[in-house]
C-alpha atoms as a PDB file:
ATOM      1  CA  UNK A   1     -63.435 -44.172   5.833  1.00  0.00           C
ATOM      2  CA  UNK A   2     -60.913 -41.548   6.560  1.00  0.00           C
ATOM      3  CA  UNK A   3     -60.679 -40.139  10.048  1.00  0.00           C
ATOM      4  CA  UNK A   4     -59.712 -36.146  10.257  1.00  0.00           C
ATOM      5  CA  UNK A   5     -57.311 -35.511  12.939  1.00  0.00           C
ATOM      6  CA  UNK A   6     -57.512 -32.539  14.642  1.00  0.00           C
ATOM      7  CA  UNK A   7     -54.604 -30.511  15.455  1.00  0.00           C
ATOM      8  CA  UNK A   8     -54.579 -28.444  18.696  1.00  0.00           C
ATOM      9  CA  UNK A   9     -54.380 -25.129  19.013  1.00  0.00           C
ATOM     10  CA  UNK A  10     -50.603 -25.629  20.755  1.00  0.00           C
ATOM     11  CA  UNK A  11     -48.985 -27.615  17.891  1.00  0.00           C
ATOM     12  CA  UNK A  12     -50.183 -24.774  15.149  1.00  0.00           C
ATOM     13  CA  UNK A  13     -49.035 -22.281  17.032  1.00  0.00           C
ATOM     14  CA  UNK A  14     -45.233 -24.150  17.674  1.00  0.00           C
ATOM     15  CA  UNK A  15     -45.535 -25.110  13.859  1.00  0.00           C
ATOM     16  CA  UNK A  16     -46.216 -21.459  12.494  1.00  0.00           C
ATOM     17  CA  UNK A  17     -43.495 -20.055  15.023  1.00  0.00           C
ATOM     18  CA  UNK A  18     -40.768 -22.921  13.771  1.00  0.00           C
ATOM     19  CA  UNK A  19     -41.800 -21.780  10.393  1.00  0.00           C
ATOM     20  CA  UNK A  20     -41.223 -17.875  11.190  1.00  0.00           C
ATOM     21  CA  UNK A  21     -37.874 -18.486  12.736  1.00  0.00           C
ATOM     22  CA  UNK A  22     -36.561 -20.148  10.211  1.00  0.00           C
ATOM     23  CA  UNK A  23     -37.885 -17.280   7.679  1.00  0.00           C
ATOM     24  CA  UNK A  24     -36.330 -14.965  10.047  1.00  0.00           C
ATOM     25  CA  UNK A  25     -33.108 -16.989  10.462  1.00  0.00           C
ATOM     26  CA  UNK A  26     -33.047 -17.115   6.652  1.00  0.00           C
ATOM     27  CA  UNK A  27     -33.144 -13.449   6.043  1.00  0.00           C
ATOM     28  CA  UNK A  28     -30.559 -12.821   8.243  1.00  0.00           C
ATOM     29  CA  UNK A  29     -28.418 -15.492   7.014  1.00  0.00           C
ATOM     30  CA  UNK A  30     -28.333 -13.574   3.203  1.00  0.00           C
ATOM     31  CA  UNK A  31     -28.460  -9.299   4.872  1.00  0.00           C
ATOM     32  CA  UNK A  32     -25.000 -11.030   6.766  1.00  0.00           C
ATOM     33  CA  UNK A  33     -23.238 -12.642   3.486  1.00  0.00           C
ATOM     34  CA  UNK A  34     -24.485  -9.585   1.708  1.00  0.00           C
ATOM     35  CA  UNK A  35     -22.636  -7.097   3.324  1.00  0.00           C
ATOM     36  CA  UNK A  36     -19.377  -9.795   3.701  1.00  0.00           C
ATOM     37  CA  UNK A  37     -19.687  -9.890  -0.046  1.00  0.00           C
ATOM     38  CA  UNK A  38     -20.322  -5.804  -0.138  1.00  0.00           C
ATOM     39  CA  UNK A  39     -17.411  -5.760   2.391  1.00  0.00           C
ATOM     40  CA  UNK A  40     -15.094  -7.397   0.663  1.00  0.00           C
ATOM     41  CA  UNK A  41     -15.683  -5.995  -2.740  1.00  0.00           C
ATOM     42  CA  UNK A  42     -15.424  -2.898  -1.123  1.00  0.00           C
ATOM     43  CA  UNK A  43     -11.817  -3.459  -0.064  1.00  0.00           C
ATOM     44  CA  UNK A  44     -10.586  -4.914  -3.567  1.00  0.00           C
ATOM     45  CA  UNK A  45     -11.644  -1.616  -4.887  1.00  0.00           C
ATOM     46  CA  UNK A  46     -14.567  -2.979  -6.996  1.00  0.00           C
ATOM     47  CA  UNK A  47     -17.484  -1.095  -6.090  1.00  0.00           C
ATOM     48  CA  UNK A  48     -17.692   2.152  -3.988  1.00  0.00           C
ATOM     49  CA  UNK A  49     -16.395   6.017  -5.185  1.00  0.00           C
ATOM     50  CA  UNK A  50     -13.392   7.094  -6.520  1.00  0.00           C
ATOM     51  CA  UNK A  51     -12.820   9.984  -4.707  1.00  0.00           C
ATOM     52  CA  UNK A  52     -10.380   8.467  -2.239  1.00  0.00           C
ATOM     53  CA  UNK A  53      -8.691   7.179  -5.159  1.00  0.00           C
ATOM     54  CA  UNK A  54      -7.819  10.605  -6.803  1.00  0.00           C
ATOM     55  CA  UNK A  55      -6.970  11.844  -2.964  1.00  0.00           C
ATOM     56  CA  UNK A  56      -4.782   9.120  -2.980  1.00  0.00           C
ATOM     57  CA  UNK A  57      -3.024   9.901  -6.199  1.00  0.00           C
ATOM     58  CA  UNK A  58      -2.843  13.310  -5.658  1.00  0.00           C
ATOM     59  CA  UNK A  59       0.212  14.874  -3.670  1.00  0.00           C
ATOM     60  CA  UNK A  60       2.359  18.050  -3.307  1.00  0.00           C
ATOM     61  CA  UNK A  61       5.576  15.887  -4.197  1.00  0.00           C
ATOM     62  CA  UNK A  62       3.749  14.806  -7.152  1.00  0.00           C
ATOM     63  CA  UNK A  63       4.940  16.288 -10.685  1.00  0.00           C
ATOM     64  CA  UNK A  64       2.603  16.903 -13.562  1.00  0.00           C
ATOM     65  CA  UNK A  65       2.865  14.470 -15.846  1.00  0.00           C
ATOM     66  CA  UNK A  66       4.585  16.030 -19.004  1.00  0.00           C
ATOM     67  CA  UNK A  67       7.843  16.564 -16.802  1.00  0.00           C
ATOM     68  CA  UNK A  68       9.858  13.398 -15.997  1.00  0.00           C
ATOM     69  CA  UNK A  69      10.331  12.826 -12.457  1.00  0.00           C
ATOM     70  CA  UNK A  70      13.550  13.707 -11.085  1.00  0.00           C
ATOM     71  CA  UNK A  71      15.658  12.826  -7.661  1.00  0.00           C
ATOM     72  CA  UNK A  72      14.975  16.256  -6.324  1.00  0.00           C
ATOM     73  CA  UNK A  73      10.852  15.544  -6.438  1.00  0.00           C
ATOM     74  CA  UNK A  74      11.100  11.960  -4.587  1.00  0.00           C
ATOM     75  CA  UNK A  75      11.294  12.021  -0.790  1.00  0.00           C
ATOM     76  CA  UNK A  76      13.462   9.096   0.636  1.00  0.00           C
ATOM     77  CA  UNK A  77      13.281   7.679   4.281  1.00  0.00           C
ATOM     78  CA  UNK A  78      16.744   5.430   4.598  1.00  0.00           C
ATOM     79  CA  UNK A  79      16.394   2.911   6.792  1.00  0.00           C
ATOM     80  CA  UNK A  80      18.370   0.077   7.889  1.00  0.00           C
ATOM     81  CA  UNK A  81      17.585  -3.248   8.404  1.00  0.00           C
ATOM     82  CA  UNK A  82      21.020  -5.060   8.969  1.00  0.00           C
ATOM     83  CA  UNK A  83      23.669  -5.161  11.900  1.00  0.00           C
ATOM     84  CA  UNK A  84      26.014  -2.719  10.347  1.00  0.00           C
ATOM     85  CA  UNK A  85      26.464   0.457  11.760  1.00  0.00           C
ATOM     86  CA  UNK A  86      26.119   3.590   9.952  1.00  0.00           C
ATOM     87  CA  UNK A  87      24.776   2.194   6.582  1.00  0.00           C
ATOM     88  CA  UNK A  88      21.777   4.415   6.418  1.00  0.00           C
ATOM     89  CA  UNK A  89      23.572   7.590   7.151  1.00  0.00           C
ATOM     90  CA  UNK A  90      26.034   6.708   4.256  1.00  0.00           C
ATOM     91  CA  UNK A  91      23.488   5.497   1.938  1.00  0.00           C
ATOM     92  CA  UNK A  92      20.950   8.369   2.663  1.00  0.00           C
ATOM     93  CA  UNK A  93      24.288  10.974   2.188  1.00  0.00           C
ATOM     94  CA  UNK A  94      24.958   9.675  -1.494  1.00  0.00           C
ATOM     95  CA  UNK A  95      21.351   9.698  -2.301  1.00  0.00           C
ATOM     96  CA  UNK A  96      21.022  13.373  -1.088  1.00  0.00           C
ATOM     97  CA  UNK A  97      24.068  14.232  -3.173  1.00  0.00           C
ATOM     98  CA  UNK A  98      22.242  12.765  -6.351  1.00  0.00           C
ATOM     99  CA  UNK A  99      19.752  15.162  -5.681  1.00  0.00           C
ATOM    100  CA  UNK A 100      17.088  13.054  -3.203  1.00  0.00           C
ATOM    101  CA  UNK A 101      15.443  14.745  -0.411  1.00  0.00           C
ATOM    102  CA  UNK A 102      15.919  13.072   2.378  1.00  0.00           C
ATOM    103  CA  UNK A 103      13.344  12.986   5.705  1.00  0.00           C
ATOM    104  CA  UNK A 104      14.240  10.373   7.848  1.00  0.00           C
ATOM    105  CA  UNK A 105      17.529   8.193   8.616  1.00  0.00           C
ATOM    106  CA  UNK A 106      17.003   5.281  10.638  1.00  0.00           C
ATOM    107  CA  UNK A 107      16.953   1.624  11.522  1.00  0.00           C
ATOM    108  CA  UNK A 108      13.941  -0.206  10.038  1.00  0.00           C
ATOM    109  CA  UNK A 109      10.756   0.406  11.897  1.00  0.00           C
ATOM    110  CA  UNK A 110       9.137  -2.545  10.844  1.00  0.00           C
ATOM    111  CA  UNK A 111      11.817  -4.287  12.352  1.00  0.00           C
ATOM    112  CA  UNK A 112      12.423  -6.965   9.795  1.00  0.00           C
ATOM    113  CA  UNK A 113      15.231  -9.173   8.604  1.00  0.00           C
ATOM    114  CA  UNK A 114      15.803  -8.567   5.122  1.00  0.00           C
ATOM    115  CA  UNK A 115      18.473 -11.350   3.627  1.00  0.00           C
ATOM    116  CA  UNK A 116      18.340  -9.611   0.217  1.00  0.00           C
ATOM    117  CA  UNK A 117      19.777  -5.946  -1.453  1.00  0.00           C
ATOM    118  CA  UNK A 118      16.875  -4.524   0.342  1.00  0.00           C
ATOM    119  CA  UNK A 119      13.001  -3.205   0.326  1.00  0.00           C
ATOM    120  CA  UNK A 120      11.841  -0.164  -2.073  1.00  0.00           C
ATOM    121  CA  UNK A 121       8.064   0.605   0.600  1.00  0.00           C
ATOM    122  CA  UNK A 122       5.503   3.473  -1.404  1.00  0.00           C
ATOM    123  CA  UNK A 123       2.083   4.472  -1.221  1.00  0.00           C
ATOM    124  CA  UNK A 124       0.027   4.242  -4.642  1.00  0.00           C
ATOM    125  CA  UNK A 125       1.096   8.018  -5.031  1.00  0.00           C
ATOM    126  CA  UNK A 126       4.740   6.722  -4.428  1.00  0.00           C
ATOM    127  CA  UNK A 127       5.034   4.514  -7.487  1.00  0.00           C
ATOM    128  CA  UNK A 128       7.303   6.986  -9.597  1.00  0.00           C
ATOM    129  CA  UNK A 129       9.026   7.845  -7.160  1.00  0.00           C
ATOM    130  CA  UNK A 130       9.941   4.008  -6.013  1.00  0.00           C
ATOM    131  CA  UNK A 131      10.837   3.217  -9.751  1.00  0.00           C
ATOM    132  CA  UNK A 132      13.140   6.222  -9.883  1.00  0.00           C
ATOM    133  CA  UNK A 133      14.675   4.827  -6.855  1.00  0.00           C
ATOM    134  CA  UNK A 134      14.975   1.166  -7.644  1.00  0.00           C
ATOM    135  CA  UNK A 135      17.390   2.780 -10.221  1.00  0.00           C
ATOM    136  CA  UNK A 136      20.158   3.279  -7.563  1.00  0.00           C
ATOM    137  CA  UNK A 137      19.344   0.129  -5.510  1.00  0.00           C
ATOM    138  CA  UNK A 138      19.055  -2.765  -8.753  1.00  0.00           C
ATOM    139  CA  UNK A 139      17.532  -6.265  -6.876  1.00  0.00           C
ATOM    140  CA  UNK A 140      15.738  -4.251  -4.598  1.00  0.00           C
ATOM    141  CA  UNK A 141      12.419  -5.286  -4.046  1.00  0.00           C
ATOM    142  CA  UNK A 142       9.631  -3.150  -4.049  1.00  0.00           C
ATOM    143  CA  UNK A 143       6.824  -3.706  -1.900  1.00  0.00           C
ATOM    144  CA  UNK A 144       3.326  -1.420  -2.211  1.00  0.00           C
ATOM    145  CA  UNK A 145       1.678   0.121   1.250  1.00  0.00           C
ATOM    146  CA  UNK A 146      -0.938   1.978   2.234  1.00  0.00           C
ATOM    147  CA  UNK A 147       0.576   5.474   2.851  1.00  0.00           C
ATOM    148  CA  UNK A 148      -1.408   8.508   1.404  1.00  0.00           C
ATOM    149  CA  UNK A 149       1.921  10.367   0.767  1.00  0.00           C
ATOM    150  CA  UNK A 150       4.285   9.927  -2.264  1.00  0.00           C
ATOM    151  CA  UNK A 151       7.032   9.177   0.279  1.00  0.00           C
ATOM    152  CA  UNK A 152       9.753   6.224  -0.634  1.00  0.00           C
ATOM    153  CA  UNK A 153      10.973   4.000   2.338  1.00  0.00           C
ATOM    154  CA  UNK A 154      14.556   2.535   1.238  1.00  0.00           C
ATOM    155  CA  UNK A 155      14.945  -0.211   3.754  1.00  0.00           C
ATOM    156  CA  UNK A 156      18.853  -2.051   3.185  1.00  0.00           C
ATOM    157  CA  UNK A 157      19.493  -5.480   3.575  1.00  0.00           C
ATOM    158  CA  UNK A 158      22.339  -7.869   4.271  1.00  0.00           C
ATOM    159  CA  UNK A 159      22.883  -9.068   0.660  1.00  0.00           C
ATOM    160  CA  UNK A 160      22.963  -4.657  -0.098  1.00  0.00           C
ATOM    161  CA  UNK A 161      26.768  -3.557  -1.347  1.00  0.00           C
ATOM    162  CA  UNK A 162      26.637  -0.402  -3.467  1.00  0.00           C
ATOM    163  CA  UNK A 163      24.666   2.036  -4.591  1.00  0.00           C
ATOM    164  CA  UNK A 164      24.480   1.946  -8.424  1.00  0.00           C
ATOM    165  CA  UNK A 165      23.934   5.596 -10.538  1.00  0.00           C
ATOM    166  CA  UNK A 166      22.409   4.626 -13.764  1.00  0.00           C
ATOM    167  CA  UNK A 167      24.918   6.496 -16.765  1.00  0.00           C
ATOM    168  CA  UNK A 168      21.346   7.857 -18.198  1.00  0.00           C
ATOM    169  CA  UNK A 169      20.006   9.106 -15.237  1.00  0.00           C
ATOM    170  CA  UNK A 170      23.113  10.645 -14.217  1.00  0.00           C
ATOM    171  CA  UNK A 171      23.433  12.739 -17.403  1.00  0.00           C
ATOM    172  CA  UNK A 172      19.408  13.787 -17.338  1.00  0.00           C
ATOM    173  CA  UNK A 173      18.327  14.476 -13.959  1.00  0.00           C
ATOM    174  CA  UNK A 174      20.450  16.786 -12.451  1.00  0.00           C
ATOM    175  CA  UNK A 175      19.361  19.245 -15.025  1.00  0.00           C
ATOM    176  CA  UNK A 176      15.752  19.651 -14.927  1.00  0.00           C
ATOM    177  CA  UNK A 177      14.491  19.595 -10.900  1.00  0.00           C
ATOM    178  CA  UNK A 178      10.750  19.047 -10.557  1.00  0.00           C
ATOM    179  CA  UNK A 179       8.278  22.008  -9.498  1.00  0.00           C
ATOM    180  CA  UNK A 180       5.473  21.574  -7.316  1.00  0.00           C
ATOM    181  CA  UNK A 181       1.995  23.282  -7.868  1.00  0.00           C
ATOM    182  CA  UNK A 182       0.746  23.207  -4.409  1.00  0.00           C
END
């Protein structure tokens, strides 16, 4: 014959609330990697609106894009990141006479060592701007922040010499400067 075993009252009650936590734990567990996953996806540009893209792209500096972008509608900072005095000044002074605007003149802010020609910094709004530049400064490398301006950082290095004008660039942009429709 087969005995029945009664459970007490005090052991169902531990069971169901063991079973409930764990539920409970559960849930939690997957609402947490969720919004990680959310989170991150988020970040990489994945999911969410694109409004803060087009606020992103858009800029007074920017020029519309059936005009090619000239010196005069790129704003440089010139910074310098080496132990030689006066480099910035000189470099931002021949980049003004090309036809840059020039905002700041300074030693490097971020404070790093750069062993090579130097560091070409923009914003996603920046890009042209940044390629226009790494014209004059060939081996440059350029290096993409988060700045919501279409400012270029030109940060020089050790291994930096000499500013090079490119002979096609020097005939076509001092002729047309860019407008802007803000």
């Amino acid at each position: 014959m087969v005995d029945y075993v009664q459970e007490s009252a005090a052991s169902i009650y531990r069971r169901r609330r063991h079973h409930r936590a764990i539920v409970t734990m559960t849930v939690v567990a997957l609402m947490l990697f969720g919004t990680v996953v959310y989170a991150a996806s988020y970040v990489q540009g994945w999911v969410g609106t694109s409004a803060h893209k087009a606020v992103a792209n858009t800029s007074c500096n920017a020029v519309t894009s059936n005009q090619p972008l000239t010196p005069s509608g790129v704003t440089l900072n010139v910074y310098n990141a080496t132990v030689r005095t006066g480099l910035a000044a000189f470099v931002a002074n021949t980049l003004q006479q090309e036809g840059f605007k020039i905002a700041t003149i300074d030693n490097d802010p971020l404070g790093k060592t750069i062993l090579g020609v130097g560091e070409i910094r923009h914003g996603p709004s920046g890009l042209g701007g940044a390629i226009l530049a790494a014209q004059w400064l060939p081996g440059a490398t350029m290096v993409q922040d988060s700045r919501m301006d279409a400012s270029v950082d030109i940060a020089l290095g050790q291994a930096f010499r000499a500013l090079t004008v490119p002979a096609k660039v020097a005939a076509s942009t001092k002729a047309k400067p860019a407008t802007s429709h803000c």
